[in-house]
N, C-alpha and C. Protein backbone atom coordinates (compact mmCIF):
# COMPACT_ATOMS: atom_id res chain seq x y z
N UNK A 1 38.46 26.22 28.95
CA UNK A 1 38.93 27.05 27.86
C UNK A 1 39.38 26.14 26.71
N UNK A 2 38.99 26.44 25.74
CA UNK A 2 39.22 25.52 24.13
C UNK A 2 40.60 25.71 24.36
N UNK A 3 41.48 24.78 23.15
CA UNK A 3 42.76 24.78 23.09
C UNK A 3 42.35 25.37 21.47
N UNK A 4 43.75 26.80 21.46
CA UNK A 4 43.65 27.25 20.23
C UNK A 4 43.97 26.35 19.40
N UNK A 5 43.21 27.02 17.71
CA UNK A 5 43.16 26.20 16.46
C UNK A 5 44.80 26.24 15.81
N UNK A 6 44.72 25.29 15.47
CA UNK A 6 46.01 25.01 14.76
C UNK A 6 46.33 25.55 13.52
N UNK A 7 47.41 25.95 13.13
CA UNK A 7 47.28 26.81 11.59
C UNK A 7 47.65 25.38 10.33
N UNK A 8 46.70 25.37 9.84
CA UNK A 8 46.61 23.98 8.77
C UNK A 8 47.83 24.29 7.35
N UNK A 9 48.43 23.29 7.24
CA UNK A 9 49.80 23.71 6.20
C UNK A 9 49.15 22.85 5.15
N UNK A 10 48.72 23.98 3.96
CA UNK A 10 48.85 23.32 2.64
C UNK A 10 49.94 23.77 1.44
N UNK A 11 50.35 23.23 0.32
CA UNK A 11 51.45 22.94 -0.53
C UNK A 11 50.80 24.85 -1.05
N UNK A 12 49.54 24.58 -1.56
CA UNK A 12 49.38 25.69 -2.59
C UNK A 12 47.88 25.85 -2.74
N UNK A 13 47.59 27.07 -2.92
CA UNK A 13 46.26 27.39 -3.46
C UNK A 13 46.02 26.75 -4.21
N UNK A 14 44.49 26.67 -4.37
CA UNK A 14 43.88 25.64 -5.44
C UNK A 14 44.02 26.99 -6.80
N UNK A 15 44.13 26.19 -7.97
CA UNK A 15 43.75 27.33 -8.97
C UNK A 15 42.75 28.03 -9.72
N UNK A 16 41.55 26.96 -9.45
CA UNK A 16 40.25 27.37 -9.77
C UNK A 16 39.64 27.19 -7.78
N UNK A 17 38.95 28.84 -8.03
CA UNK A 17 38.09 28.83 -6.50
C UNK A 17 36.83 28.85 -6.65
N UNK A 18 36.33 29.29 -7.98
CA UNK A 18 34.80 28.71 -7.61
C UNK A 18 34.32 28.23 -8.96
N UNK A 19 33.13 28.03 -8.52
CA UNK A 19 32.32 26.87 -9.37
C UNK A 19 30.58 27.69 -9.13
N UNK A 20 30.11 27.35 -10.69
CA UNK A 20 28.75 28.21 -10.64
C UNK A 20 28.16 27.17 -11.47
N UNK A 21 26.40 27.15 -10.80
CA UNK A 21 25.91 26.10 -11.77
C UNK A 21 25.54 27.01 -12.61
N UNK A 22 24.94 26.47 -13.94
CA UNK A 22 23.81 26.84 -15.13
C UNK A 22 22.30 27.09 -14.37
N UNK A 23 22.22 28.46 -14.17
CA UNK A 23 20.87 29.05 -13.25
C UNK A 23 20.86 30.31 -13.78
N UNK A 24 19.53 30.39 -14.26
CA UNK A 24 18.87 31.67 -14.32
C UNK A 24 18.83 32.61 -12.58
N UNK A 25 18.74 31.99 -11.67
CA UNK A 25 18.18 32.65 -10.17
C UNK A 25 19.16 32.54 -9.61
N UNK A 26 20.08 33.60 -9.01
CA UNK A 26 21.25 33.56 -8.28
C UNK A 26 20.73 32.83 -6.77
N UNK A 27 22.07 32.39 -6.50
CA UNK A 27 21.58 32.03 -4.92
C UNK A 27 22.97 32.06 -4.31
N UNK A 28 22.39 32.19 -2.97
CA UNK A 28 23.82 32.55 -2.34
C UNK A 28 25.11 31.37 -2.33
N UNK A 29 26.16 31.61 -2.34
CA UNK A 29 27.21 30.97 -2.33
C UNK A 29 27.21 30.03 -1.15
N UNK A 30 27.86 28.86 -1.30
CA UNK A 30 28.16 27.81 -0.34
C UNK A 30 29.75 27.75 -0.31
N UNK A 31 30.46 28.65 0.72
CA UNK A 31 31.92 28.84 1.14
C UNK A 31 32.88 27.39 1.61
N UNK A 32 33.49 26.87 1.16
CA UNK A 32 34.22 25.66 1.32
C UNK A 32 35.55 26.10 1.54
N UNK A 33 36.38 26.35 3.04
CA UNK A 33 37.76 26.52 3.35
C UNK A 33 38.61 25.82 2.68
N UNK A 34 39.73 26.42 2.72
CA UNK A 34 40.71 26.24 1.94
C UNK A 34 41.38 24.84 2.82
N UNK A 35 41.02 24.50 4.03
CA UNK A 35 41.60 23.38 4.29
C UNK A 35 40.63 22.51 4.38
N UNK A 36 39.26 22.77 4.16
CA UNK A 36 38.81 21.85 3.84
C UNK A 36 38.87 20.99 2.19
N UNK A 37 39.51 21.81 1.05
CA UNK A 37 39.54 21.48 0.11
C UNK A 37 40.52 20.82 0.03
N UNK A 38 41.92 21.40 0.56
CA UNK A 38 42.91 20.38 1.08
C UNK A 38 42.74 19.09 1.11
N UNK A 39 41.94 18.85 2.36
CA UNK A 39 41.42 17.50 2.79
C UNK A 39 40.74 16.65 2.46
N UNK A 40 39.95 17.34 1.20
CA UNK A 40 38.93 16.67 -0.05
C UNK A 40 39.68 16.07 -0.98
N UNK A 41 40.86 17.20 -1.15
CA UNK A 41 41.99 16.94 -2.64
C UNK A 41 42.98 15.66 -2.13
N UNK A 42 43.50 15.90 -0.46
CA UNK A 42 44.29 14.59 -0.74
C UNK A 42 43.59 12.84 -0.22
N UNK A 43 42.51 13.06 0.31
CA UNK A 43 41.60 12.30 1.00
C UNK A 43 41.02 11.61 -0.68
N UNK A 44 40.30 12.44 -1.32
CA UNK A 44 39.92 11.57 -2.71
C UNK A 44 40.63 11.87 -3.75
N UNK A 45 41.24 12.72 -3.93
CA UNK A 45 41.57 12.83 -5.19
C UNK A 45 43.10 12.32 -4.91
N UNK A 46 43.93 12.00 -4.17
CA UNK A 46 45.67 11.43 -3.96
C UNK A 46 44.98 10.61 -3.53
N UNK A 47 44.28 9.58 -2.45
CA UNK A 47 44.04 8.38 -2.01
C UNK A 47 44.84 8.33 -1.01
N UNK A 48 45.17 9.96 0.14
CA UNK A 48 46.09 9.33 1.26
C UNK A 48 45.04 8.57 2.21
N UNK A 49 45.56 8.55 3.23
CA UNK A 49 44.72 7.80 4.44
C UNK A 49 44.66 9.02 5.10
N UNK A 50 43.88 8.94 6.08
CA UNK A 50 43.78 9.86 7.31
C UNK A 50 45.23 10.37 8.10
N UNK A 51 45.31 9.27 8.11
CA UNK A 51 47.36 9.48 8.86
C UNK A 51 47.80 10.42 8.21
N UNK A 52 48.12 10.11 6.76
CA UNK A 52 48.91 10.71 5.65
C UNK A 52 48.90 12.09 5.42
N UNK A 53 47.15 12.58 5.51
CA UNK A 53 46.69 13.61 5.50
C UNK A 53 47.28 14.37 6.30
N UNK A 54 46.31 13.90 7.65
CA UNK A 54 47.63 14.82 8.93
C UNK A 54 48.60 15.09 8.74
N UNK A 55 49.80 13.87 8.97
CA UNK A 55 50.75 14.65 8.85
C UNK A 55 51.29 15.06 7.72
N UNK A 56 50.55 15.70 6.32
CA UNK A 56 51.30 16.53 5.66
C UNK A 56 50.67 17.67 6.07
N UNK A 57 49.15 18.17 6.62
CA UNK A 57 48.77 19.41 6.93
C UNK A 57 49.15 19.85 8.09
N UNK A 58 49.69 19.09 9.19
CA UNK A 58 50.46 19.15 10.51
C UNK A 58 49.32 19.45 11.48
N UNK A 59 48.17 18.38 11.23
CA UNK A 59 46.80 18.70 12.66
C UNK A 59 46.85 17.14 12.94
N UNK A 60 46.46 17.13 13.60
CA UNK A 60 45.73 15.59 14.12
C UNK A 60 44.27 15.02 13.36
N UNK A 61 44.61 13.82 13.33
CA UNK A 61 43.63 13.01 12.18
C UNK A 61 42.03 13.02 12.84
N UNK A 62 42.00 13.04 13.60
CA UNK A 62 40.58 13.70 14.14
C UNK A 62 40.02 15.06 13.64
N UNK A 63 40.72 15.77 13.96
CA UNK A 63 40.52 17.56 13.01
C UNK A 63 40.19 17.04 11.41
N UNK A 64 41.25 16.65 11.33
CA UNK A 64 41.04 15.62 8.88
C UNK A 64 39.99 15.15 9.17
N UNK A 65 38.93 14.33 10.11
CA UNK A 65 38.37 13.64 10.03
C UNK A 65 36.88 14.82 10.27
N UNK A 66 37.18 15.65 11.14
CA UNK A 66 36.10 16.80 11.22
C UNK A 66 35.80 17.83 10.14
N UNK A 67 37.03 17.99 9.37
CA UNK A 67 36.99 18.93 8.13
C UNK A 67 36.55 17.99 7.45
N UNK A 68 37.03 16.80 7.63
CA UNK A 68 36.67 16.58 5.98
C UNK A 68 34.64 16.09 6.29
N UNK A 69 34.34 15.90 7.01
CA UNK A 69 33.23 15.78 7.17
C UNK A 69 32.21 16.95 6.45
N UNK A 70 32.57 18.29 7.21
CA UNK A 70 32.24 19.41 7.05
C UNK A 70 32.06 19.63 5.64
N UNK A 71 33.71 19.76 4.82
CA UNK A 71 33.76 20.13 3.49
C UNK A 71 32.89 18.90 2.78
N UNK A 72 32.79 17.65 2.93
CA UNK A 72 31.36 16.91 1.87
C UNK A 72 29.92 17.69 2.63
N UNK A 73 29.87 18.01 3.28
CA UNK A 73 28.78 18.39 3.43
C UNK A 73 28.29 19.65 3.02
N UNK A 74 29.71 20.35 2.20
CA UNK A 74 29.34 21.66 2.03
C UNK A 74 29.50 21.27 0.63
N UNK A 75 30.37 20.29 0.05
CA UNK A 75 29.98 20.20 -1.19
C UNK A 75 28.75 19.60 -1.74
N UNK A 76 28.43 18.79 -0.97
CA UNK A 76 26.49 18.13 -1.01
C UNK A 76 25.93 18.86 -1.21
N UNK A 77 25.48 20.05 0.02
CA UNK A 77 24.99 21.42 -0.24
C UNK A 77 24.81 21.96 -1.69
N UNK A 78 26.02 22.50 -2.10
CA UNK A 78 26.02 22.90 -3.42
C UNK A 78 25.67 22.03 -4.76
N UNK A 79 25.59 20.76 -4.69
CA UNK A 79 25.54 20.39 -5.58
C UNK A 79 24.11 19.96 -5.62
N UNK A 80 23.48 19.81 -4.37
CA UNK A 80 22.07 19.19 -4.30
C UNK A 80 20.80 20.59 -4.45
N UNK A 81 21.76 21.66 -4.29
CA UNK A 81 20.73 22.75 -4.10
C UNK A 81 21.35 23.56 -4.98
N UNK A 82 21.57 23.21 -6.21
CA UNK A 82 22.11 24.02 -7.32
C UNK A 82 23.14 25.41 -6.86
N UNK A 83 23.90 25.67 -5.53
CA UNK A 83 24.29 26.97 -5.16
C UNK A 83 26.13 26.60 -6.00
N UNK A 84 26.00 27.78 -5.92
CA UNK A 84 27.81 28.41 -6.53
C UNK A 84 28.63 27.29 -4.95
N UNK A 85 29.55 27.56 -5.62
CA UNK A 85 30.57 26.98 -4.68
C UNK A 85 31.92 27.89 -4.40
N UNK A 86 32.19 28.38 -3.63
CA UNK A 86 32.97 29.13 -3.51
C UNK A 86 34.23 28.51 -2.75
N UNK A 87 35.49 28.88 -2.99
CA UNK A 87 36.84 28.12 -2.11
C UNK A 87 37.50 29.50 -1.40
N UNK A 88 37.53 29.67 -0.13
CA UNK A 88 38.05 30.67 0.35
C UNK A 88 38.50 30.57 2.16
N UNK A 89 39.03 31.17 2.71
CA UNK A 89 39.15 31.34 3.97
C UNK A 89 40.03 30.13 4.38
N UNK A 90 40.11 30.01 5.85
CA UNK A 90 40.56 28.90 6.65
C UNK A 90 41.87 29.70 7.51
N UNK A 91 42.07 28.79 8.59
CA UNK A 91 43.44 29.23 8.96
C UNK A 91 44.56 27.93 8.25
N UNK A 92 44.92 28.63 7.62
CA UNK A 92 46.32 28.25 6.73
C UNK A 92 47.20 28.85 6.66
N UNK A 93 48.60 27.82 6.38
CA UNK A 93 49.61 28.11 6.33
C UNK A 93 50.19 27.64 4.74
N UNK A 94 50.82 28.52 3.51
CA UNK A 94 50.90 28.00 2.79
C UNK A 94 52.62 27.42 2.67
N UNK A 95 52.83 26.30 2.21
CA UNK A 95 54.93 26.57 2.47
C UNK A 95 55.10 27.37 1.88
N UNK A 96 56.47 27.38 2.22
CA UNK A 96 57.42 28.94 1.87
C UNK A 96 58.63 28.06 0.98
N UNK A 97 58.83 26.84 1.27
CA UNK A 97 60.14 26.24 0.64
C UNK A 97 59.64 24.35 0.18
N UNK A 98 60.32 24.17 -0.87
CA UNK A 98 59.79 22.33 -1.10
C UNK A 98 59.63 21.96 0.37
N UNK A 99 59.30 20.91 0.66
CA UNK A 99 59.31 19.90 1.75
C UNK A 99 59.46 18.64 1.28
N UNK A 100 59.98 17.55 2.07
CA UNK A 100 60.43 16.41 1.74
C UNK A 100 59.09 15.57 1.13
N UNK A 101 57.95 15.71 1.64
CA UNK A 101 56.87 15.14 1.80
C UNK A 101 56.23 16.04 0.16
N UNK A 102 56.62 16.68 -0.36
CA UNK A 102 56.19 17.31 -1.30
C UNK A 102 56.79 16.66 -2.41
N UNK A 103 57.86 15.64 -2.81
CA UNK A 103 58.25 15.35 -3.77
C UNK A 103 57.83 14.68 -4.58
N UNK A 104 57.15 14.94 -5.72
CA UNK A 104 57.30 14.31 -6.91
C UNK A 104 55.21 14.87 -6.61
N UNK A 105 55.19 15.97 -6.14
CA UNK A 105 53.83 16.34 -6.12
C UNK A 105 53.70 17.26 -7.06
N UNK A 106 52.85 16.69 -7.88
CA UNK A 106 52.37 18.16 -9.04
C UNK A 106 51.96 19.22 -8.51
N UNK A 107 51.04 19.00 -7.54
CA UNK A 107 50.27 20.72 -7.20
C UNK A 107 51.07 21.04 -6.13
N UNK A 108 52.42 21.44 -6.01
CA UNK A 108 53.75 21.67 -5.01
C UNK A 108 53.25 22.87 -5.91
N UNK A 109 53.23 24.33 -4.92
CA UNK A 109 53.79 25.66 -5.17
C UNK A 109 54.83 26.02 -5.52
N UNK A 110 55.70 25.34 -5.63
CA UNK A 110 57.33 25.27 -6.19
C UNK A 110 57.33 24.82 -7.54
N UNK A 111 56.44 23.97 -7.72
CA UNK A 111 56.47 23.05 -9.18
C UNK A 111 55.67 23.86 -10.46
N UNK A 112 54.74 24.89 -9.75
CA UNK A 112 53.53 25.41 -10.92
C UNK A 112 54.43 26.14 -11.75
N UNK A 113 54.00 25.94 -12.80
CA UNK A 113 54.28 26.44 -14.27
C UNK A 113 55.67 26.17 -14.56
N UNK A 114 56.50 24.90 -13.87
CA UNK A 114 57.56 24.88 -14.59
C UNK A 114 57.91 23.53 -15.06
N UNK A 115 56.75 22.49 -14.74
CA UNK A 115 56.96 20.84 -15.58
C UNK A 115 55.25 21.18 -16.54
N UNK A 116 54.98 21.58 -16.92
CA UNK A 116 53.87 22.09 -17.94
C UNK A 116 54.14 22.10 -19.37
């Protein structure tokens, strides 16, 4: 029997969820979880490490290491085959209050729209 999935803790929704190329011919959407974007956003775009990652989403760096696999491959997808990109789903947990590990983070759900 699998061991149930873990509920993945991110700071905050992203604020833009999708992305559409310049196409006359619709094509179906390429869905990218919300913890996989997580894991895209602090993996390249903050420069944590794998460790780091984990423990701010509270999974084990193997799981970071399986999402994040997944999510380049779903962003490849979209970008190599002209499809929309869509940001949605996942099991997540979003915080409810700062966290220590959240300080001095711009995209903190606590912080939006009030250092702007």
């Amino acid at each position: 029997m699998a061991r149930p999935s873990k509920c993945r803790s991110i700071c905050s929704m992203p604020q833009v969820t999708e992305f559409f190329p310049v196409s006359k011919t619709p094509k179906e959407p390429v869905v990218l979880g919300v913890d996989a974007y997580e894991v895209i956003r602090l993996l390249d775009y903050k420069h944590f490490t794998q460790e780091q990652c984990a423990a701010r989403m509270n999974i084990s760096r193997t799981t970071v290491t399986r999402i994040y696999e997944e999510g380049r491959r779903q962003v490849a997808q979209a970008l190599v085959e002209g499809r929309p990109l869509v940001i949605q789903g996942g099991d997540v947990m979003i915080c409810t209050a700062p966290r220590p590990e959240c300080a001095g983070e711009p995209h903190c759900c606590h912080r939006q729209g009030k250092e702007e």
